[in-house]
C-alpha atoms as a PDB file:
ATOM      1  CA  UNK A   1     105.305  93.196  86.621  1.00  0.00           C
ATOM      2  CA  UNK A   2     106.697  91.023  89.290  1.00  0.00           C
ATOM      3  CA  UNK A   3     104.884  88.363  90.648  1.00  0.00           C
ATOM      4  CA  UNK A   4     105.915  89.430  94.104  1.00  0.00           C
ATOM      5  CA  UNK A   5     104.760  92.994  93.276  1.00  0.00           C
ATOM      6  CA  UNK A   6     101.434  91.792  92.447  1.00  0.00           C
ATOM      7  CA  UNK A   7     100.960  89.569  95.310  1.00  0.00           C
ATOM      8  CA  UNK A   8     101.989  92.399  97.330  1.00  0.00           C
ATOM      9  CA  UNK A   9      99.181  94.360  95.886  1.00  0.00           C
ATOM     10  CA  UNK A  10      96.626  91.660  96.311  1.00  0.00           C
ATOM     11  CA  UNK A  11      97.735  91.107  99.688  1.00  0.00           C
ATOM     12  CA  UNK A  12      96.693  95.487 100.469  1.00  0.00           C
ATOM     13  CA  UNK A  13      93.787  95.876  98.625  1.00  0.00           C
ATOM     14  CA  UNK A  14      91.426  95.691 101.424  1.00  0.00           C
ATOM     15  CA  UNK A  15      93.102  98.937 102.998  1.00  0.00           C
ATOM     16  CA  UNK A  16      94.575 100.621 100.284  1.00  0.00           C
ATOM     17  CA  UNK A  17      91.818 103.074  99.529  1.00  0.00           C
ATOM     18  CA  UNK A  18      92.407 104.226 103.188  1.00  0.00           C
ATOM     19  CA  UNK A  19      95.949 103.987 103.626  1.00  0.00           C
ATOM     20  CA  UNK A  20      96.241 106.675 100.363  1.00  0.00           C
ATOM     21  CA  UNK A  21      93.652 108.967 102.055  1.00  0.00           C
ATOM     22  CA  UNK A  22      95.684 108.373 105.580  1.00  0.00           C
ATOM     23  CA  UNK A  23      99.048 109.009 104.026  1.00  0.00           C
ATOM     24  CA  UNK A  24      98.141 112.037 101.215  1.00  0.00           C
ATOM     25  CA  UNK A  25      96.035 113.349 104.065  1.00  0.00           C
ATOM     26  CA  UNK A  26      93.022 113.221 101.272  1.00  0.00           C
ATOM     27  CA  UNK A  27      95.331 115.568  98.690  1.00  0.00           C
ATOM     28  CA  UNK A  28      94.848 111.998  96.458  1.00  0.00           C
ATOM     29  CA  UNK A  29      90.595 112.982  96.408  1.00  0.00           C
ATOM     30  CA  UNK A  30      92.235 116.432  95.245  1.00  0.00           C
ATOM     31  CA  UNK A  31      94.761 115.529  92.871  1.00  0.00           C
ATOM     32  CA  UNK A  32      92.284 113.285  91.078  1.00  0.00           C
ATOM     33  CA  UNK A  33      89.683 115.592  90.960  1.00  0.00           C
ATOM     34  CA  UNK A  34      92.319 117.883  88.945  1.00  0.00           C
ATOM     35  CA  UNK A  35      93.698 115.886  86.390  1.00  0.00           C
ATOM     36  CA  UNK A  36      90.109 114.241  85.267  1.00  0.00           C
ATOM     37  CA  UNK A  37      89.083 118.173  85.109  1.00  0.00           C
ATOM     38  CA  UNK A  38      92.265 118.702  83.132  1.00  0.00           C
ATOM     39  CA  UNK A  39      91.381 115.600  80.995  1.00  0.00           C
ATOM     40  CA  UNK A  40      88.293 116.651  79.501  1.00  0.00           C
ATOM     41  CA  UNK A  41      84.935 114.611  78.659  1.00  0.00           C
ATOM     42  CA  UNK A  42      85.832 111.539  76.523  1.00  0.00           C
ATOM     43  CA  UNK A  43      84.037 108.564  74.986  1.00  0.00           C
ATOM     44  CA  UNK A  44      86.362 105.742  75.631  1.00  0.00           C
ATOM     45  CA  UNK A  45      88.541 105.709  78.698  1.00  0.00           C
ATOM     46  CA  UNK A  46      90.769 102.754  80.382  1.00  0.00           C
ATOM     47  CA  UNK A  47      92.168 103.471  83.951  1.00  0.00           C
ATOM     48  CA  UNK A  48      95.423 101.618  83.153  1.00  0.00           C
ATOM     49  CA  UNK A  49      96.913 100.420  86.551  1.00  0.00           C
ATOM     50  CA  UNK A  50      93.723 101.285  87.560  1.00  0.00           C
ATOM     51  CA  UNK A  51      93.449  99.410  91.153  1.00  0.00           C
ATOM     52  CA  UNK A  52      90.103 100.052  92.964  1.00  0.00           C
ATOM     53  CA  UNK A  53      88.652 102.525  90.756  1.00  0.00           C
ATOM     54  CA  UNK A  54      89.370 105.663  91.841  1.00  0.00           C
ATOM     55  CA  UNK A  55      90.238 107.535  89.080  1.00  0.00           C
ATOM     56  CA  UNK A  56      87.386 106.392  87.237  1.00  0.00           C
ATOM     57  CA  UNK A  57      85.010 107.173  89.546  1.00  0.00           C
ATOM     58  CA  UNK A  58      85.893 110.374  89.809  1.00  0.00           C
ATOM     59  CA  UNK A  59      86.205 110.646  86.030  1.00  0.00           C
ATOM     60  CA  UNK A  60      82.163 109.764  85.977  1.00  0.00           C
ATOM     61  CA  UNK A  61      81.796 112.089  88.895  1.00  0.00           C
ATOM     62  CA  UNK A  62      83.124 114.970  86.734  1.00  0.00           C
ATOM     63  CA  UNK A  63      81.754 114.243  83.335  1.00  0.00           C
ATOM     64  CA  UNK A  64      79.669 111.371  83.748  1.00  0.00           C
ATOM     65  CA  UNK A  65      79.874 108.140  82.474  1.00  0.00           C
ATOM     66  CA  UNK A  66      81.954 107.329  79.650  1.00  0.00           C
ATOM     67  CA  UNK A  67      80.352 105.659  76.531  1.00  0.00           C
ATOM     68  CA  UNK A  68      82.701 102.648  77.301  1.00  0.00           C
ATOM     69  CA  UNK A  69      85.280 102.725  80.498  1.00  0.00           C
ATOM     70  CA  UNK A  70      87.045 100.340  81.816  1.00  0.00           C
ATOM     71  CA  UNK A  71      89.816  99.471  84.827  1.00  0.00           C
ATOM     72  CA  UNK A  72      92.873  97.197  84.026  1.00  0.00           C
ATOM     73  CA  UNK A  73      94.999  95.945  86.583  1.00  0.00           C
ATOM     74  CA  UNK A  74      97.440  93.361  87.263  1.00  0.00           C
ATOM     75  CA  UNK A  75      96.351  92.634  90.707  1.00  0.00           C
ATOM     76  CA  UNK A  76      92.898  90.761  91.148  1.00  0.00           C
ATOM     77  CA  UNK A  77      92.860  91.799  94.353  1.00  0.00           C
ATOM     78  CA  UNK A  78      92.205  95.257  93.577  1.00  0.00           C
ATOM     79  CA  UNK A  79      90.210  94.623  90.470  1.00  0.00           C
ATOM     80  CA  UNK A  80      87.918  92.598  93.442  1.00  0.00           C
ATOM     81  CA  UNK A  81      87.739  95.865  95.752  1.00  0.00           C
ATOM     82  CA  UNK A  82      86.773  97.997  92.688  1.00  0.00           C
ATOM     83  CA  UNK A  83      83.855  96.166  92.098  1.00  0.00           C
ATOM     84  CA  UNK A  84      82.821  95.988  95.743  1.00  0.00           C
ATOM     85  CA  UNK A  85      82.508  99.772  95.524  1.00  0.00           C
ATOM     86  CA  UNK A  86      80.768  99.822  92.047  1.00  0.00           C
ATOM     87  CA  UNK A  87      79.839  96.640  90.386  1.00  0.00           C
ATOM     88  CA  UNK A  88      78.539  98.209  87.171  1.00  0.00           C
ATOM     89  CA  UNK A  89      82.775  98.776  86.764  1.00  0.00           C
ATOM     90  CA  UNK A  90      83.983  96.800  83.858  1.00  0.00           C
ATOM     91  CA  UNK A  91      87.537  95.514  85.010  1.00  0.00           C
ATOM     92  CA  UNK A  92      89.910  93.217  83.505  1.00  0.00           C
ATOM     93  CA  UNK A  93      92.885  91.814  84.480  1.00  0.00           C
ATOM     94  CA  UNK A  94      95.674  92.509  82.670  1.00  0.00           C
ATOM     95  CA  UNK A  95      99.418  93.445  81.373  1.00  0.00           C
ATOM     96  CA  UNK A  96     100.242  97.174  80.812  1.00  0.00           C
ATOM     97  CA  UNK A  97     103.082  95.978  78.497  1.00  0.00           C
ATOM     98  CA  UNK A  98     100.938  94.159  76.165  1.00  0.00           C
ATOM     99  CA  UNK A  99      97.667  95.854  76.431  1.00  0.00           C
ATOM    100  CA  UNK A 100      94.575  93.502  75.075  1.00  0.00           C
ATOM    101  CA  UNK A 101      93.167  96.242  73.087  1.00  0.00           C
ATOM    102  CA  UNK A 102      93.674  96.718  68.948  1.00  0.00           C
ATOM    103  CA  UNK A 103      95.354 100.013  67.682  1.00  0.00           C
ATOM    104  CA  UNK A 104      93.830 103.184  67.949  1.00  0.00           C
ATOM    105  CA  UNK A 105      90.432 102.529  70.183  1.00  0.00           C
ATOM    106  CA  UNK A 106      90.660 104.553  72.744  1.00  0.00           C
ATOM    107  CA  UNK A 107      89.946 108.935  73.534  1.00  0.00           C
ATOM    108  CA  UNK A 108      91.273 108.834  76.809  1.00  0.00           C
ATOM    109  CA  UNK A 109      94.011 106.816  78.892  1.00  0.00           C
ATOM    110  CA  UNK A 110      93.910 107.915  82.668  1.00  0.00           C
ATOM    111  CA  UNK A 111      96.934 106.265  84.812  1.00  0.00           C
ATOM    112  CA  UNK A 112      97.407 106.895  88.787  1.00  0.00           C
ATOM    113  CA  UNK A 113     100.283 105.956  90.472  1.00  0.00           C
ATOM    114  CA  UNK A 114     101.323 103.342  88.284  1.00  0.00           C
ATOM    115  CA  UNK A 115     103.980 104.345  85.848  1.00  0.00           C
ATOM    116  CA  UNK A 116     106.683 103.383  88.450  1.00  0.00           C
ATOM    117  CA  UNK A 117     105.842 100.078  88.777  1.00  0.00           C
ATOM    118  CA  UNK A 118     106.132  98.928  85.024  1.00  0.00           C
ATOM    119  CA  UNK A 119     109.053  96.732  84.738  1.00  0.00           C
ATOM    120  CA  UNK A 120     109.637  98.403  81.404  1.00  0.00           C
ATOM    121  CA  UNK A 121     108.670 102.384  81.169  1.00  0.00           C
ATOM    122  CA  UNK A 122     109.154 102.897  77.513  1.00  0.00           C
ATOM    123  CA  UNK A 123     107.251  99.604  76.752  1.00  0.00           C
ATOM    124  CA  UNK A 124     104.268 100.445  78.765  1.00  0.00           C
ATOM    125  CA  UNK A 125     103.757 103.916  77.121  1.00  0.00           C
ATOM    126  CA  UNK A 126     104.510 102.439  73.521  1.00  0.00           C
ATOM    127  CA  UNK A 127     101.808 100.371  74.166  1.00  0.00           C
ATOM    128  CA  UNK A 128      99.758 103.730  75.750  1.00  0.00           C
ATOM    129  CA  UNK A 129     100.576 105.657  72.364  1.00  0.00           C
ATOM    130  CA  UNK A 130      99.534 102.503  70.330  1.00  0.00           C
ATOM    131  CA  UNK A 131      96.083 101.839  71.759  1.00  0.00           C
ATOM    132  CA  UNK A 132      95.013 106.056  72.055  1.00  0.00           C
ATOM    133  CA  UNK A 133      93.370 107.409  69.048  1.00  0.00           C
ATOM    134  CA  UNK A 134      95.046 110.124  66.956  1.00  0.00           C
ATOM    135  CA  UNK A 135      94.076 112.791  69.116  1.00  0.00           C
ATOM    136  CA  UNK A 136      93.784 110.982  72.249  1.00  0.00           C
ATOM    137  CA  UNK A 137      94.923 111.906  75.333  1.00  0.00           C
ATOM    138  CA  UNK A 138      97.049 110.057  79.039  1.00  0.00           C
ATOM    139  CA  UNK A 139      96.639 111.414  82.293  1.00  0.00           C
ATOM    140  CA  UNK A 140      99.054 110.461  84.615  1.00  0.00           C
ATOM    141  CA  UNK A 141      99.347 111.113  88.508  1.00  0.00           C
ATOM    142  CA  UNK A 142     102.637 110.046  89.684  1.00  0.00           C
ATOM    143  CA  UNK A 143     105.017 110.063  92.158  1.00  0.00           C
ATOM    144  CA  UNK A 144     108.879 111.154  90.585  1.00  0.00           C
ATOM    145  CA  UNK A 145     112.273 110.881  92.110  1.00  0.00           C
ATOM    146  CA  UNK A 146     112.388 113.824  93.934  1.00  0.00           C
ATOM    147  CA  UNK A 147     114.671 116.845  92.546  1.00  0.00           C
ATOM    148  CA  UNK A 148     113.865 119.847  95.156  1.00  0.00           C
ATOM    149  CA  UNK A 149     115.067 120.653  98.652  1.00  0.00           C
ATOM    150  CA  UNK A 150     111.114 119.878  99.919  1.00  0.00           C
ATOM    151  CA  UNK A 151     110.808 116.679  97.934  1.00  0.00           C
ATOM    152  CA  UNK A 152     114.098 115.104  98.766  1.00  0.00           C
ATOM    153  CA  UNK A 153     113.509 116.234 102.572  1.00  0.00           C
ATOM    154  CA  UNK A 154     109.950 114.148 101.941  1.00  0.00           C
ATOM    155  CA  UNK A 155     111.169 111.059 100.361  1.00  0.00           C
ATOM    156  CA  UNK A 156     114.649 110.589 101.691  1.00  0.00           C
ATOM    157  CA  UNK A 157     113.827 111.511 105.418  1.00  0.00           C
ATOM    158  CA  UNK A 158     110.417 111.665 106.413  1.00  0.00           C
ATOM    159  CA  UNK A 159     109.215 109.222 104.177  1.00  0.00           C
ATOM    160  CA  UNK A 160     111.272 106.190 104.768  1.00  0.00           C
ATOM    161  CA  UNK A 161     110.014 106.552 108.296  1.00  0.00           C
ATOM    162  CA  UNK A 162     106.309 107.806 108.581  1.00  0.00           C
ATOM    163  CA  UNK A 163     104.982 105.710 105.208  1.00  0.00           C
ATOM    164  CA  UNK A 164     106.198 102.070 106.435  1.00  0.00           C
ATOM    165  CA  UNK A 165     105.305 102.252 109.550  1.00  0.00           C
ATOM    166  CA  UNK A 166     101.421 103.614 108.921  1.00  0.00           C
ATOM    167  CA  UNK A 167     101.593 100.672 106.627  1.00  0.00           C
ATOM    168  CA  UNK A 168     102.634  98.148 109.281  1.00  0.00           C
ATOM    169  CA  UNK A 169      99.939  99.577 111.463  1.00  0.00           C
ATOM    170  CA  UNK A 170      97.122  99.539 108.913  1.00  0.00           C
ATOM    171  CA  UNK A 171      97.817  96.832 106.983  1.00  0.00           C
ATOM    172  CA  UNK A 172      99.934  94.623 108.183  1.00  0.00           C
ATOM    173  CA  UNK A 173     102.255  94.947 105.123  1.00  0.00           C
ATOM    174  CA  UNK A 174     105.202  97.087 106.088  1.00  0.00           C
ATOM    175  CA  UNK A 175     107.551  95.698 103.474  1.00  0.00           C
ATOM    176  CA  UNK A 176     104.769  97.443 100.741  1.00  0.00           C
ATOM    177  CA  UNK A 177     105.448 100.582 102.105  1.00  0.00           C
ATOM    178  CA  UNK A 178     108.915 100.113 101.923  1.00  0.00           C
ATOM    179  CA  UNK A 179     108.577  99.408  97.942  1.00  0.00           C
ATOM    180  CA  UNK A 180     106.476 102.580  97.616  1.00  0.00           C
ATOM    181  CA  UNK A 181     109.185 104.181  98.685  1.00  0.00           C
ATOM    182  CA  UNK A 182     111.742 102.335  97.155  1.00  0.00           C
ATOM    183  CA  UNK A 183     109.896 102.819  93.920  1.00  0.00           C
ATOM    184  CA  UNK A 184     109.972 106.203  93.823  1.00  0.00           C
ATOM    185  CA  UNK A 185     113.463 107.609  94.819  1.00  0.00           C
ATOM    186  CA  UNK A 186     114.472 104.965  91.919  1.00  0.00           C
ATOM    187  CA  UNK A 187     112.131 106.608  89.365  1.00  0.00           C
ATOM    188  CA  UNK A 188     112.757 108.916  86.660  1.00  0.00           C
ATOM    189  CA  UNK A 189     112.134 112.542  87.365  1.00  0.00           C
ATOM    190  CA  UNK A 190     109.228 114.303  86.079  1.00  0.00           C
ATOM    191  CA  UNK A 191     110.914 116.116  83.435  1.00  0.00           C
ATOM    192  CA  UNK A 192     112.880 112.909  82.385  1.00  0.00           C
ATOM    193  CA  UNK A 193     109.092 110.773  81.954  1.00  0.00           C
ATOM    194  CA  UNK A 194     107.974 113.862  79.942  1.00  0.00           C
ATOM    195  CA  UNK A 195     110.850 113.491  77.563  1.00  0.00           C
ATOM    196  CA  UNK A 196     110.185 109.342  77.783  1.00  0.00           C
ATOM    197  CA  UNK A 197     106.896 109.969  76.572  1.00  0.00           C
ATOM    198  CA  UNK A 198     107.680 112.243  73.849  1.00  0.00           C
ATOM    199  CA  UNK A 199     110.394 109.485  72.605  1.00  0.00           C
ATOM    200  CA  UNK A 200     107.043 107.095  72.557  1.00  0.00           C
ATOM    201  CA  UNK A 201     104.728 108.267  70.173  1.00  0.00           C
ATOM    202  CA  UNK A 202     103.332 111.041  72.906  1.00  0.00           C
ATOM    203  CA  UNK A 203     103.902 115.076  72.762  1.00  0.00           C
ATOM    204  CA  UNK A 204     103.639 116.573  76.004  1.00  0.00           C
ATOM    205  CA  UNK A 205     100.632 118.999  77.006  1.00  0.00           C
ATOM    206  CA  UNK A 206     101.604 119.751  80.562  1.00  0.00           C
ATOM    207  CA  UNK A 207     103.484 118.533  83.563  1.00  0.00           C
ATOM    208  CA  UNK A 208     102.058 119.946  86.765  1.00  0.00           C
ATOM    209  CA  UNK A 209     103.781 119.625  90.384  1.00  0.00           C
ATOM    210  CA  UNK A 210     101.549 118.569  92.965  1.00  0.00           C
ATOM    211  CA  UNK A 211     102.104 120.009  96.943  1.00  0.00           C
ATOM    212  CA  UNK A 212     105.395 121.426  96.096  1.00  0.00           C
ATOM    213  CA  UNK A 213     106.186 118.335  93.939  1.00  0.00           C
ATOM    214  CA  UNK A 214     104.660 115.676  96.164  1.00  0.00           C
ATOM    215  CA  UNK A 215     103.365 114.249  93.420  1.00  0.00           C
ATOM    216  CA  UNK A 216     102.961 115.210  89.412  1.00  0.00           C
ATOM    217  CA  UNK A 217     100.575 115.726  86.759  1.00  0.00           C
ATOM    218  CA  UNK A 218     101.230 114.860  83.152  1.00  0.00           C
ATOM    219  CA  UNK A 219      99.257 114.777  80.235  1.00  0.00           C
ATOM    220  CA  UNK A 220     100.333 113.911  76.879  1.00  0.00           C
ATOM    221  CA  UNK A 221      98.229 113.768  73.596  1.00  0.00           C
ATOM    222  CA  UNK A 222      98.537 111.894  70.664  1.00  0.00           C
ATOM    223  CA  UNK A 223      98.983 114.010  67.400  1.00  0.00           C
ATOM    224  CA  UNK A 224      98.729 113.137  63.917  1.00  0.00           C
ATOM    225  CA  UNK A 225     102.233 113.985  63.198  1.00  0.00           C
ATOM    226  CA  UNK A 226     103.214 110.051  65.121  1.00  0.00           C
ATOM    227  CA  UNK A 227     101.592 108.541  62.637  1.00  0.00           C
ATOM    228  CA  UNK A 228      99.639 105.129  62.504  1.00  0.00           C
END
């Protein structure tokens, strides 16, 4: 990552828990909700990009605490709001291109909204596919580069309007809102990530739109057949 992308990070992590309920009109609380459901129960879990928790949280929410979970971040800004909401949260900052973890240690890798910003895609879910257990299983909730009539209207009209300027109002930080745009119209497309992740040591499980493609769920396991 960027040093300027995680600055800009630190610099929103007192309002970004509201600004995503403002902007998703609360379809984030939803979205999570579904893809830690469509997870399953799980021992070890890292939120990888994990910012202030949420995914987490509503992981434990769902199927209680894990045996060990933790949040990873770049920005310790938002590891800092995370533990404001719940300080029992183990966080640690770090790099999702070099993950501080050994081989094969963890059941379950959740990842919201974070994919996109990885200055290397294939690099961060190498290192995804290294750390998961054979077995193991990523959840991702992402924004794509829109493919459909609704989702290029979103992104390529109403978006580059409505999204920087509630972030100007609320935060202060217009120019971050501009990079979440940015970010996604120069993402992959859903179906190209699921064929990324099935070049990296992942097989896909399911790719879900989201609002009419809003946003995506994907979920990959980790099979035998990669290997060690």
């Amino acid at each position: 990552m960027s040093q300027a992308v995680q600055t800009m990070f630190d610099r929103i992590s007192g309002r970004y828990d509201f600004l995503n309920r403002f902007l998703s009109l609360r379809h984030d609380v939803a979205w999570r909700r579904k893809a830690c459901r469509m997870a399953g129960p799980a021992e070890s879990v890292l939120d990888l990009c994990g910012g202030t928790g949420d995914f987490l949280l509503t992981f434990h929410k769902i199927w209680g605490d894990a045996g060990y979970g933790v949040i990873g971040d770049f920005s310790q800004g938002m590891l800092r709001m995370a533990q404001l909401k719940a300080p029992n949260l183990a966080v640690v900052q770090l790099d999702a291109l070099a993950l501080p973890l050994p081989d094969h240690c963890v059941d379950l890798v959740l990842c919201g909204f974070g994919m996109r910003n990885l200055d290397n895609l294939d690099t961060g879910l190498l290192e995804v596919s290294r750390v998961l257990k054979d077995s193991g299983r990523l959840v991702v909730l992402e924004f794509f580069r829109p493919t459909n009539m609704w989702t290029k209207f979103f992104y390529n009209v109403l978006g580059p309007v409505f999204i920087p300027i509630a972030g100007a109002l609320f935060s202060g930080r217009r120019e971050a809102y501009e990079y979440l745009v940015r970010s996604v119209k120069r993402f992959v497309t859903a179906d190209q990530f699921v064929q990324r992740g099935g070049a990296n040591g992942l097989t896909p499980a399911a790719c879900v739109p989201l609002d009419g493609g809003i946003a995506h769920l994907v979920v990959f396991t980790k099979d035998l057949s990669h290997g060690k």
